[in-house]
N, C-alpha and C. Protein backbone atom coordinates (compact mmCIF):
# COMPACT_ATOMS: atom_id res chain seq x y z
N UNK A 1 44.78 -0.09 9.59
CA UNK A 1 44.11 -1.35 9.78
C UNK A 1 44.82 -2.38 8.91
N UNK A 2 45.41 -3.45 9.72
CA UNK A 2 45.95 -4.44 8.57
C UNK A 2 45.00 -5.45 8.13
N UNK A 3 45.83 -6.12 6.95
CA UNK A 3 44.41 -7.35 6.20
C UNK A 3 44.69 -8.24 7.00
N UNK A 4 45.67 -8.79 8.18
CA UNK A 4 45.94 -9.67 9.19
C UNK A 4 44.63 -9.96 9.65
N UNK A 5 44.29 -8.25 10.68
CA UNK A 5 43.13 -8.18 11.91
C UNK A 5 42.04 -8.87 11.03
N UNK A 6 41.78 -8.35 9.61
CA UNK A 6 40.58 -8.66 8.77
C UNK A 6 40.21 -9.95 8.34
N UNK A 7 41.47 -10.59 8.43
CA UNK A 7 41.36 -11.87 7.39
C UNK A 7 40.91 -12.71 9.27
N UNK A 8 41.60 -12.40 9.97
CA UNK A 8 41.00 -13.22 11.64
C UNK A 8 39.42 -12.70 11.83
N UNK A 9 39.21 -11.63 11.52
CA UNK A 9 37.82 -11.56 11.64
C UNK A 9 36.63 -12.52 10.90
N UNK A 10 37.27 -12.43 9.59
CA UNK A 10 36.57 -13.14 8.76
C UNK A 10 36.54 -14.15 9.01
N UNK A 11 37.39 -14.90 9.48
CA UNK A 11 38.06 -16.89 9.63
C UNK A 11 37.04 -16.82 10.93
N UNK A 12 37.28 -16.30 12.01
CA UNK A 12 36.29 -16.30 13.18
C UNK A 12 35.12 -16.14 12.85
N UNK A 13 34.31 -14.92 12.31
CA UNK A 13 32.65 -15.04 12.55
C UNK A 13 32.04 -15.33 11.02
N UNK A 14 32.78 -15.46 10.13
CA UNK A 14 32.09 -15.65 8.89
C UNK A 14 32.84 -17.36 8.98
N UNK A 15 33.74 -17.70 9.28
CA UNK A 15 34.17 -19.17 9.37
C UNK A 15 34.59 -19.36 7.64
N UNK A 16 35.03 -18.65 7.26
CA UNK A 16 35.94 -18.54 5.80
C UNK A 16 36.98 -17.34 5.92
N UNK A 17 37.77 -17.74 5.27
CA UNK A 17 38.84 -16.76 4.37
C UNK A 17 38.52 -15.57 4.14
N UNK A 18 39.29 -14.30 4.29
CA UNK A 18 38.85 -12.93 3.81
C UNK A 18 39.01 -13.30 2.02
N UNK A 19 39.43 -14.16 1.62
CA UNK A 19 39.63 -14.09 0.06
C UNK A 19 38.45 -14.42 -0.70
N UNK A 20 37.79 -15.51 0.86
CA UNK A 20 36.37 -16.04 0.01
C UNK A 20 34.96 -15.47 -0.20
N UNK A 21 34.99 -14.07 1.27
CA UNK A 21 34.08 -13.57 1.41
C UNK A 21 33.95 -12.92 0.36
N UNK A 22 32.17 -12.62 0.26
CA UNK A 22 31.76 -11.29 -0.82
C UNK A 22 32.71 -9.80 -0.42
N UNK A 23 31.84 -9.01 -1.49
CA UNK A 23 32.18 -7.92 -1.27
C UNK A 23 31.50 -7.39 -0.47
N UNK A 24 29.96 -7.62 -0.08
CA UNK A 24 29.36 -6.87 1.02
C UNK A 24 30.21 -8.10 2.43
N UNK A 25 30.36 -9.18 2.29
CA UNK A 25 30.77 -9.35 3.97
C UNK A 25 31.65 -8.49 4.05
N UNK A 26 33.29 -8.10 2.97
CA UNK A 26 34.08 -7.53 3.50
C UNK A 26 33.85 -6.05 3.94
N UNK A 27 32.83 -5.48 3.07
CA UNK A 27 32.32 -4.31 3.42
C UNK A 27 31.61 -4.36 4.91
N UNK A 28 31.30 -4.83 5.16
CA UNK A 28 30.55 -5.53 6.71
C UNK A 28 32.09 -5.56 8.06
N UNK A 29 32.71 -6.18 7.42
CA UNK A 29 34.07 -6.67 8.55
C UNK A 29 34.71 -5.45 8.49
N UNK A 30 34.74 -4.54 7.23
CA UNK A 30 35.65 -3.32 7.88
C UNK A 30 34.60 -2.20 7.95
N UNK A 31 33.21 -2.30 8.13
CA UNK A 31 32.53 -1.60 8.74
C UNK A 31 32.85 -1.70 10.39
N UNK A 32 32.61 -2.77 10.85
CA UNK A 32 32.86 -3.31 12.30
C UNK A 32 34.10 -2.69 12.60
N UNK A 33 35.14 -3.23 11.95
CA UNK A 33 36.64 -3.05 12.33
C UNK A 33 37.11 -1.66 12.98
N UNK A 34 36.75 -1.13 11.95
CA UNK A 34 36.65 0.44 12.50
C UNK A 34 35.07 1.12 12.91
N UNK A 35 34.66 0.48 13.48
CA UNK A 35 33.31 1.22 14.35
C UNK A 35 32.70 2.16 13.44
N UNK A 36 32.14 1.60 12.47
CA UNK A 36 31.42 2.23 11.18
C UNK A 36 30.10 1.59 11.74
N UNK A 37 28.79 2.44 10.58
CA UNK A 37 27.48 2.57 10.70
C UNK A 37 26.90 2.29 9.68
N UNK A 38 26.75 0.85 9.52
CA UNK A 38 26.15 0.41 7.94
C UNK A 38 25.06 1.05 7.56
N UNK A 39 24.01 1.41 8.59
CA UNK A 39 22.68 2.21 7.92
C UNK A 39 23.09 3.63 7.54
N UNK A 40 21.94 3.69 6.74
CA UNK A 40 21.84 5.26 5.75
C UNK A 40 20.56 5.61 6.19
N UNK A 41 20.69 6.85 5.98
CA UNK A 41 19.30 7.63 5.73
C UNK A 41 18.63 7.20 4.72
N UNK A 42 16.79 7.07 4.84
CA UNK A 42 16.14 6.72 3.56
C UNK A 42 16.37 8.22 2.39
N UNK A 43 16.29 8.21 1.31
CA UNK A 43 16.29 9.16 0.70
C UNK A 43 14.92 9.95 0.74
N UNK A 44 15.39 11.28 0.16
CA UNK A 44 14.83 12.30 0.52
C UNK A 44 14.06 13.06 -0.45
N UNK A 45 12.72 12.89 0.08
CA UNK A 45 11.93 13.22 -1.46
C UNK A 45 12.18 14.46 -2.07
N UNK A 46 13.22 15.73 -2.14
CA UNK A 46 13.66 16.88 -2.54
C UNK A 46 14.66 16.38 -3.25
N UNK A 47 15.60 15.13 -2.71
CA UNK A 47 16.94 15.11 -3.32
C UNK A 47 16.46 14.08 -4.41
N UNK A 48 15.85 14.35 -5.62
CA UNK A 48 15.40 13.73 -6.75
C UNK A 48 16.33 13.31 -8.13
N UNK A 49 16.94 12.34 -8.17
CA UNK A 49 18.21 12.61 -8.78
C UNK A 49 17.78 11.99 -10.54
N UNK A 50 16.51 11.82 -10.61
CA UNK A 50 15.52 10.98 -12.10
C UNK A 50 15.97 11.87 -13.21
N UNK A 51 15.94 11.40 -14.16
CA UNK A 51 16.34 12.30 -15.12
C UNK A 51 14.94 12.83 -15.67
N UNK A 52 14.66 13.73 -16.83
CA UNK A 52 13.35 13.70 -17.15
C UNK A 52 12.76 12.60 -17.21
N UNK A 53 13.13 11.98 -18.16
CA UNK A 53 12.56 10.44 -19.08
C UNK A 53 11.83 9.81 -17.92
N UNK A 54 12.97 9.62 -17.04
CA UNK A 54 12.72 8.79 -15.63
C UNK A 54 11.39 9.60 -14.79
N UNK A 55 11.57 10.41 -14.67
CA UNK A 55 10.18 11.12 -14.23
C UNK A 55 8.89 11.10 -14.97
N UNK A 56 8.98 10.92 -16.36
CA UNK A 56 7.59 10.88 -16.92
C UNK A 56 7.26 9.24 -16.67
N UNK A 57 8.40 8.66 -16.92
CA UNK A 57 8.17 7.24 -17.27
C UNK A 57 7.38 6.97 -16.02
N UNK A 58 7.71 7.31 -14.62
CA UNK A 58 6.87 7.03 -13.56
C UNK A 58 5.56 7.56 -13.41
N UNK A 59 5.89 9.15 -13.70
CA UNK A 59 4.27 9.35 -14.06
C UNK A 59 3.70 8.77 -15.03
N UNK A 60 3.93 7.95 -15.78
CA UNK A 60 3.12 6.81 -16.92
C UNK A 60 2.33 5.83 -16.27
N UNK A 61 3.65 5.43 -15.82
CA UNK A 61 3.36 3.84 -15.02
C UNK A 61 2.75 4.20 -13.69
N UNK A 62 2.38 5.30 -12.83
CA UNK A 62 1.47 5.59 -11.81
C UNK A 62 0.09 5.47 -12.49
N UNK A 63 -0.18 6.45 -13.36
CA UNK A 63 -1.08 6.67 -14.02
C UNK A 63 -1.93 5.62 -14.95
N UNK A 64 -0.86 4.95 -15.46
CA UNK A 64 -1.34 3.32 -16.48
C UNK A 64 -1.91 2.36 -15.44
N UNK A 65 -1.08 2.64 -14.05
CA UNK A 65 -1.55 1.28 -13.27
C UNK A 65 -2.52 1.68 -12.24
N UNK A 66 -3.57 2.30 -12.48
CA UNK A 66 -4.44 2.74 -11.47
C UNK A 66 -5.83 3.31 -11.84
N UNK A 67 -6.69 2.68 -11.23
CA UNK A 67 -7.79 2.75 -11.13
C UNK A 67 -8.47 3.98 -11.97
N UNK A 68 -8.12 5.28 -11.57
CA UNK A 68 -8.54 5.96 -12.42
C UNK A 68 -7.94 5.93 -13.73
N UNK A 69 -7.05 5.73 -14.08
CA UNK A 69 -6.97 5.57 -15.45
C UNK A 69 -7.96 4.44 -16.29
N UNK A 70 -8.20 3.67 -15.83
CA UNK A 70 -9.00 2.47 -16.00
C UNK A 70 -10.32 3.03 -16.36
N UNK A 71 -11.10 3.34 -15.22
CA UNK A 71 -12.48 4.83 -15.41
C UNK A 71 -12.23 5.48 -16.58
N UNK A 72 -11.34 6.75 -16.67
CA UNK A 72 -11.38 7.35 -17.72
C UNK A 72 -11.37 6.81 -18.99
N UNK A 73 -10.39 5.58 -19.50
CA UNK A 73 -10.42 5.01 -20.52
C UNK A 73 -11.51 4.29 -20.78
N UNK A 74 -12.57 3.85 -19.72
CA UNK A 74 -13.60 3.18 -19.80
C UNK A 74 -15.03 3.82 -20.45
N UNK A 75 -14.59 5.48 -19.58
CA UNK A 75 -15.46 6.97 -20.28
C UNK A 75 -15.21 6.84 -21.74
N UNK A 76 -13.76 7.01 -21.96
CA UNK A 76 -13.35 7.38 -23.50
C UNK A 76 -13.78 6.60 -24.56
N UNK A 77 -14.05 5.36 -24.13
CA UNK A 77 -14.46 4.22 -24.84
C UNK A 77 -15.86 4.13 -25.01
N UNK A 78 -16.62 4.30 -23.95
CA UNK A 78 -18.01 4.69 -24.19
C UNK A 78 -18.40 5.92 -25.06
N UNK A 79 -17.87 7.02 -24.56
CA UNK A 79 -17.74 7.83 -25.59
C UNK A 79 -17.55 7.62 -26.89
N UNK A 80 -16.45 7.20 -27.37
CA UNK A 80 -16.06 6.27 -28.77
C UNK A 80 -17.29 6.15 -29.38
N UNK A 81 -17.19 5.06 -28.32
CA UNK A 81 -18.82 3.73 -29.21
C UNK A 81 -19.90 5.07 -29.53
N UNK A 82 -20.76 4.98 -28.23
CA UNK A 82 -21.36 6.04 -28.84
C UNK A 82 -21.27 7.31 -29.50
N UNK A 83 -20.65 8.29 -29.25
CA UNK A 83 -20.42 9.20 -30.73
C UNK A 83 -20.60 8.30 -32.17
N UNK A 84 -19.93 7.50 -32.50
CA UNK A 84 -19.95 6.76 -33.91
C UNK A 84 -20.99 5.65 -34.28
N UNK A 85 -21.64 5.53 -32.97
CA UNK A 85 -22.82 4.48 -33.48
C UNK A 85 -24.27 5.68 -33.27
N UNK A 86 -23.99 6.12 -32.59
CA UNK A 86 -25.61 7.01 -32.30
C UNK A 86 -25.54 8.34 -32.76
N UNK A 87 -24.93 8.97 -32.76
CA UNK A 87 -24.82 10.47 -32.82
C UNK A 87 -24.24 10.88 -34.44
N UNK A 88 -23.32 10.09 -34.49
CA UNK A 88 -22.82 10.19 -35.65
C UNK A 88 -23.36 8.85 -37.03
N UNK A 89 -24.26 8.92 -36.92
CA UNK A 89 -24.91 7.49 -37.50
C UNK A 89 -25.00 7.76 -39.02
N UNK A 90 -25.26 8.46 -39.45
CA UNK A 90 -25.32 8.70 -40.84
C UNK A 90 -23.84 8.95 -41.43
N UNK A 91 -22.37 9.78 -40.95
CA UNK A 91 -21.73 9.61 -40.99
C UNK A 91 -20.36 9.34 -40.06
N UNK A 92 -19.82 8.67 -39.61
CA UNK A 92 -19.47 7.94 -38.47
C UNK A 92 -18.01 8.43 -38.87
N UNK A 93 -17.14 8.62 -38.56
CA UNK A 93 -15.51 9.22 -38.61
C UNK A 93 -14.79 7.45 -38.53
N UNK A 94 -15.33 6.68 -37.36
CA UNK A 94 -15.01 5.44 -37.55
C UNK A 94 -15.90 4.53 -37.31
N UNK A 95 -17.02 3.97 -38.20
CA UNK A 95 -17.76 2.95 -38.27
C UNK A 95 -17.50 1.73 -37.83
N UNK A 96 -18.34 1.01 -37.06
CA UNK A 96 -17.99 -0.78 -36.70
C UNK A 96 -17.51 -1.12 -37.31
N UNK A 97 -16.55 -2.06 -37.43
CA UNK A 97 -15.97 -2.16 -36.13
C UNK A 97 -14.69 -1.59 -35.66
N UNK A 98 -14.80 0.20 -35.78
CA UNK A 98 -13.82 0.44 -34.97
C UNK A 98 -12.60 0.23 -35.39
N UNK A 99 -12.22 -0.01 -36.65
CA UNK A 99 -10.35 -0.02 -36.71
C UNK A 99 -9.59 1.20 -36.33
N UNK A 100 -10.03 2.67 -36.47
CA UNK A 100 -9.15 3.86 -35.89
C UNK A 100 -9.17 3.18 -34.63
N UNK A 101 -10.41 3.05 -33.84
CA UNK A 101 -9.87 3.00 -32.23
C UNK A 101 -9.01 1.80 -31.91
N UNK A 102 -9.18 0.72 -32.86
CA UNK A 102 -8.20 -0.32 -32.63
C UNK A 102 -6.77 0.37 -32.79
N UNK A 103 -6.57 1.10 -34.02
CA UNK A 103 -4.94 1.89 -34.50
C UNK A 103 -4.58 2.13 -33.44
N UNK A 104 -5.64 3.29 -32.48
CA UNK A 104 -4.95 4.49 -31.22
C UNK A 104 -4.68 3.01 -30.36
N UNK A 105 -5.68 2.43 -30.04
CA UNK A 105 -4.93 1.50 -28.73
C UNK A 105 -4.25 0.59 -29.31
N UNK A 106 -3.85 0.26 -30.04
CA UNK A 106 -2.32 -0.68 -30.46
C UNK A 106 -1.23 0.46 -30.22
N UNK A 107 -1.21 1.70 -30.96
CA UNK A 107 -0.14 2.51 -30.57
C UNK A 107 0.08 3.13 -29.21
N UNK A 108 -1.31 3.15 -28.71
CA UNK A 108 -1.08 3.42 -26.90
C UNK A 108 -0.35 2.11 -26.44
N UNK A 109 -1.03 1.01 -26.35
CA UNK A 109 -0.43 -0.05 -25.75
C UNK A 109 1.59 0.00 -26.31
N UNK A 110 2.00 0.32 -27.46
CA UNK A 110 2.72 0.13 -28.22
C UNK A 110 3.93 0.89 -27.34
N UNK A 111 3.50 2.15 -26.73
CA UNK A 111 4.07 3.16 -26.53
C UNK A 111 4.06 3.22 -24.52
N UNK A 112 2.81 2.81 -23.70
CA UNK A 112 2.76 2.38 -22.70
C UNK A 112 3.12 1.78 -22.19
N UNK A 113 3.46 -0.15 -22.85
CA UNK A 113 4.47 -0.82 -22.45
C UNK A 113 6.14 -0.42 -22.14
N UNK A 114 6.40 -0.23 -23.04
CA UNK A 114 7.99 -0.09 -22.43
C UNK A 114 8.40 1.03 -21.55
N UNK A 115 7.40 2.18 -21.79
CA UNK A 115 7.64 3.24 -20.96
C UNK A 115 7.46 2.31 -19.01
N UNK A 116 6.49 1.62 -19.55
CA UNK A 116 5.97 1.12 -17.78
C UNK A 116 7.13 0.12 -17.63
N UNK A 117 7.24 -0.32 -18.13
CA UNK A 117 8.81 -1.57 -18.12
C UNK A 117 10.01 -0.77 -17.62
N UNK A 118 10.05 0.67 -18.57
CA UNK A 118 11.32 1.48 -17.59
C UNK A 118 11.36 2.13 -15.95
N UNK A 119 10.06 2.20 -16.05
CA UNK A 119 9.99 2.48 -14.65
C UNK A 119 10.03 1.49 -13.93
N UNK A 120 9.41 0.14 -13.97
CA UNK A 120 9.65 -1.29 -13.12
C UNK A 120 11.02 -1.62 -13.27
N UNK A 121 11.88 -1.28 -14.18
CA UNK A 121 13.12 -1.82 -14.27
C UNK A 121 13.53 -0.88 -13.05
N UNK A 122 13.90 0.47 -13.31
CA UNK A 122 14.68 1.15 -12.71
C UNK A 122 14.17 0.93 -10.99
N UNK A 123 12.68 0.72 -10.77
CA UNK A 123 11.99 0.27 -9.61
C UNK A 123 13.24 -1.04 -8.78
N UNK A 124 13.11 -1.55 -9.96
CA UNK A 124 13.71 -3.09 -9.25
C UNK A 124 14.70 -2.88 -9.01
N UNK A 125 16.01 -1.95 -9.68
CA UNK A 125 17.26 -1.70 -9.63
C UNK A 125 17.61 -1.51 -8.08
N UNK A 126 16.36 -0.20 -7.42
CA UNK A 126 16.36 0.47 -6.02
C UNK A 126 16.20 -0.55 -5.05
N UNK A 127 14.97 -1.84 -5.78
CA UNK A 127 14.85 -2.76 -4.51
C UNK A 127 16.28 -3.16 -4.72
N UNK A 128 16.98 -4.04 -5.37
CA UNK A 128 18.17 -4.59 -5.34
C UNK A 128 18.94 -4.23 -4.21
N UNK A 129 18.86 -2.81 -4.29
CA UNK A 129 20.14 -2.04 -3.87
C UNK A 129 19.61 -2.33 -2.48
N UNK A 130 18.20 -1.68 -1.98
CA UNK A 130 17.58 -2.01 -0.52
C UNK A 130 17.90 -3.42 -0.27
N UNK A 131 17.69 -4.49 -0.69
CA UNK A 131 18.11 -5.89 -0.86
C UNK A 131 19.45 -5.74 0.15
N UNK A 132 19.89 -5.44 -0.95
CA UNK A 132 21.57 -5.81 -0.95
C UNK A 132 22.29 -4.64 0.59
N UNK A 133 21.55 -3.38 0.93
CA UNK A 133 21.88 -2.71 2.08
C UNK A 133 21.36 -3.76 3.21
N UNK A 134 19.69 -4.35 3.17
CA UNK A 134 19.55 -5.11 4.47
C UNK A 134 20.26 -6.23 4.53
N UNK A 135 20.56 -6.84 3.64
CA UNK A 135 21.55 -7.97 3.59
C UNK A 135 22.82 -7.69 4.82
N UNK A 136 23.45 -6.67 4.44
CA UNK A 136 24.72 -5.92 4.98
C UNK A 136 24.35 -5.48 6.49
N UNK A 137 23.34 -4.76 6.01
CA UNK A 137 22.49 -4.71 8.27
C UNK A 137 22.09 -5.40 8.93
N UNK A 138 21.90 -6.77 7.98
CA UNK A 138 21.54 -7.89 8.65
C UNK A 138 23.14 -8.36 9.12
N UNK A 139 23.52 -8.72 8.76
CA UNK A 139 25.19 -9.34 8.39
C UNK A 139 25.38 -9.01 9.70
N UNK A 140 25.88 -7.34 9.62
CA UNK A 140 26.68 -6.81 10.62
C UNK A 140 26.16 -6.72 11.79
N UNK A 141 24.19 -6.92 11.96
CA UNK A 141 23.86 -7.00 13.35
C UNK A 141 24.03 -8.42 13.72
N UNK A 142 24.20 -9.66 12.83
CA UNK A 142 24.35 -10.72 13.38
C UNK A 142 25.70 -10.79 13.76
N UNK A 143 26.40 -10.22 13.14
CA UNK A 143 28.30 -10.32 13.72
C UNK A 143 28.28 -9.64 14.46
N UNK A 144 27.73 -8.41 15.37
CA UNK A 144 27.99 -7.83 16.11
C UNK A 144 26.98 -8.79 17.24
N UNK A 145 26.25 -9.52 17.73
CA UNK A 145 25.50 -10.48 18.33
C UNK A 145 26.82 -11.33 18.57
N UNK A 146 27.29 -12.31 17.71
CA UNK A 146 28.30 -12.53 17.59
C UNK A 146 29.17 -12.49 18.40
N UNK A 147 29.88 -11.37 18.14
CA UNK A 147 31.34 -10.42 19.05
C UNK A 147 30.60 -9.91 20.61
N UNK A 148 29.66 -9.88 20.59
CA UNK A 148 28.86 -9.73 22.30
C UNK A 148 28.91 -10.58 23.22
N UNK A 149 28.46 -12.35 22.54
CA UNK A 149 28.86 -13.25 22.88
C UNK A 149 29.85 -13.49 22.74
N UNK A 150 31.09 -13.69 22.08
CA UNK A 150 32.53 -13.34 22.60
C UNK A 150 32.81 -13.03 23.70
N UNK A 151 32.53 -11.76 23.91
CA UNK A 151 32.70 -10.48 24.91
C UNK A 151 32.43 -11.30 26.03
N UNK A 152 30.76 -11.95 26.05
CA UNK A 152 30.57 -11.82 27.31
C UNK A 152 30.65 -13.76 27.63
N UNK A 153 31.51 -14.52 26.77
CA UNK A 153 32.13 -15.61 27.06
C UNK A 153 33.26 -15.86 27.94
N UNK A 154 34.62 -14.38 27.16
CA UNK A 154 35.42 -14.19 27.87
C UNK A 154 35.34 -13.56 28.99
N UNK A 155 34.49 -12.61 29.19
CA UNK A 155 33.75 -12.12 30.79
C UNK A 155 33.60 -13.06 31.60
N UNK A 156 33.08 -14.09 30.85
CA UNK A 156 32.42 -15.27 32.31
C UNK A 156 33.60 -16.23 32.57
N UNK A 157 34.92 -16.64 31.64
CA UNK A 157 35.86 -17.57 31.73
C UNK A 157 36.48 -16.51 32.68
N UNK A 158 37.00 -15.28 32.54
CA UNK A 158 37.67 -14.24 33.55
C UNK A 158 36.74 -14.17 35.03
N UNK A 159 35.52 -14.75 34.90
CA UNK A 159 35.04 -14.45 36.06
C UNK A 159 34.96 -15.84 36.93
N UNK A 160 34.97 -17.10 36.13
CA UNK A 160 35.15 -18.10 36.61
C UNK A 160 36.35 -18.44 37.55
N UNK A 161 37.57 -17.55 36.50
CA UNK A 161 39.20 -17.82 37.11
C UNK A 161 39.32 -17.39 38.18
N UNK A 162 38.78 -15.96 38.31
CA UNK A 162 38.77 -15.10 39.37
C UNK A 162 37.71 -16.10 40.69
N UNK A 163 36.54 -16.58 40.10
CA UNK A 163 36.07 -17.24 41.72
C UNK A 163 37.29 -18.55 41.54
N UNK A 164 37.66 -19.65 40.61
CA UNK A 164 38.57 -20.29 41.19
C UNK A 164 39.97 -20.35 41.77
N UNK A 165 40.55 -18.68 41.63
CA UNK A 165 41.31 -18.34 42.70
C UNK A 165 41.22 -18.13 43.73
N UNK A 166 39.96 -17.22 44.07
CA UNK A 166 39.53 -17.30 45.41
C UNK A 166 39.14 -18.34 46.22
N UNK A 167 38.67 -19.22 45.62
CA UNK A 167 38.30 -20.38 46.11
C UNK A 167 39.42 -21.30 46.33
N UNK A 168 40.17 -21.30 45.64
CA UNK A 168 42.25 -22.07 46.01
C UNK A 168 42.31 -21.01 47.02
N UNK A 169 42.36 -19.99 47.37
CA UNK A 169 42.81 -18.95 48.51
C UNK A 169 42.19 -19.49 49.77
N UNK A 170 40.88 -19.30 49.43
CA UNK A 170 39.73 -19.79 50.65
C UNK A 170 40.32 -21.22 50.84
N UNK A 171 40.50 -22.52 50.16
CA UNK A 171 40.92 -23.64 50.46
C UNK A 171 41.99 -23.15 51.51
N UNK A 172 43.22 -23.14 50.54
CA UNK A 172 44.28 -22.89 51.57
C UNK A 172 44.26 -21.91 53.40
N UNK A 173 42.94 -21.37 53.58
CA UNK A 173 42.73 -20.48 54.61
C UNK A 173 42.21 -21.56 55.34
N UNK A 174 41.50 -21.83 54.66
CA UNK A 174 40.71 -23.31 55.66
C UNK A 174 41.64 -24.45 56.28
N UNK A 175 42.78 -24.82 55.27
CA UNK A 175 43.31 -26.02 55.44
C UNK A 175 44.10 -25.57 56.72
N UNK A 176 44.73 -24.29 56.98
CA UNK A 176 45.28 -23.73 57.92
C UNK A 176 44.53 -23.76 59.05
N UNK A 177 43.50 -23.11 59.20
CA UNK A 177 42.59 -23.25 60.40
C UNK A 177 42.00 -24.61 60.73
N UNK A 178 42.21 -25.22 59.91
CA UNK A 178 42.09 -26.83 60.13
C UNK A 178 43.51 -27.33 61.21
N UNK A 179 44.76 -26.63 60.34
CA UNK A 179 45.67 -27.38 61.01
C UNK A 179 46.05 -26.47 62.91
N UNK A 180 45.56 -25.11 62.31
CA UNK A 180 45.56 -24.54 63.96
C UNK A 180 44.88 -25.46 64.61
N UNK A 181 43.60 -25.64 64.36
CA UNK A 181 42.60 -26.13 65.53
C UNK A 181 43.32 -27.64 65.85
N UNK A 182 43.84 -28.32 64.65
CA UNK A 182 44.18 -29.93 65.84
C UNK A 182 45.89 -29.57 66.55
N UNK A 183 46.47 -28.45 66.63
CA UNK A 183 47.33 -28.24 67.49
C UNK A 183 47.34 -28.57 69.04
C-alpha cells in the first residue's frame, strides 16, 4: 500500500493532508484501504486483566456507592449511639460526643476516598478508550457512506454516457429514416 493511495484518500474524504490528519483518521483510512474492520468485540467478563488493587478498589467503590452500604452504616451508627448512650451509660467506651466514632469515620472517609477515585479514574480511562473506538466507527462509517456515494455518482455519470450514446445512435437512425422517407 503506498502513502500516495493514502494521502488521495485523505485529501478526498477528510478534505486535508494525510500529514494533517489524527492518528485515529489515519488509522480509519488504512482501515478502509485495505478492507479492515474497525469494530472489536466487547470484552469478556473471564478475560479480567485488573490487577488485585484494581479489583478491590472496585469492589470499594461498588460497595461505597450503594444503597446498601448507606443502610448498614446507618445500622452501625445507630448501634454506636445507642450502645454508648443507653446500654453502656454508666460506662460508655466513647461518651458524647463521640470523638472515637468521629476518629473511625475520618480514617474511613480518609482511606475510601482515593481508593473510589482509583476506580473512577481507571473507569474513565475505559470510557476514553470507548470514546475514542466510536469516534473511529463513526469516522469510517461516515467515509464509507462517503465512497458509496462516489460509487454510485460514477455509476450514474457511466449510465448517463451510456443513454447519451444511445441516444446520438438513435438520432443518427432517425435522421436516416428521415432522409429514406423524403427520397
Amino acid at each position: 500500500m503506498g502513502n500516495h493511495e493514502l494521502t488521495g484518500l485523505s485529501t478526498r474524504w477528510l478534505g486535508k493532508a494525510w500529514e494533517h490528519a489524527t492518528a485515529a483518521e489515519r488509522a480509519v483510512l488504512t482501515q478502509m484501504h485495505r478492507r479492515e474492520r474497525t469494530t472489536r468485540a466487547p470484552a469478556i467478563a473471564g478475560d479480567d486483566d485488573r490487577t488485585f488493587g484494581e479489583r478491590v478498589a472496585d469492589a470499594v467503590a461498588r460497595l461505597g456507592g450503594s444503597w446498601t452500604f448507606i443502610g448498614m452504616f446507618m445500622v452501625f451508627l445507630a448501634a454506636w449511639v445507642t450502645t454508648n448512650v443507653w446500654l453502656l451509660r454508666a460506662h460508655p467506651f466513647d461518651p458524647y460526643p463521640f470523638i472515637f466514632l468521629n476518629l473511625l469515620l475520618s480514617m474511613l472517609a480518609a482511606l475510601q476516598a482515593p481508593v473510589i477515585m482509583m476506580s473512577q479514574n481507571r473507569h474513565a480511562e475505559r470510557d476514553r478508550e470507548a470514546a475514542e473506538h466510536d469516534y473511529q466507527v463513526n469516522l469510517k462509517a461516515e467515509l464509507e457512506i462517503m465512497a458509496l456515494h462516489d460509487k454510485l455518482d460514477q455509476l450514474r455519470v457511466e449510465q448517463l454516457e451510456k443513454i447519451l450514446v444511445a441516444q446520438g445512435e438513435q438520432i443518427v437512425l432517425l435522421q436516416q429514416l428521415l432522409e429514406a422517407r423524403q427520397r
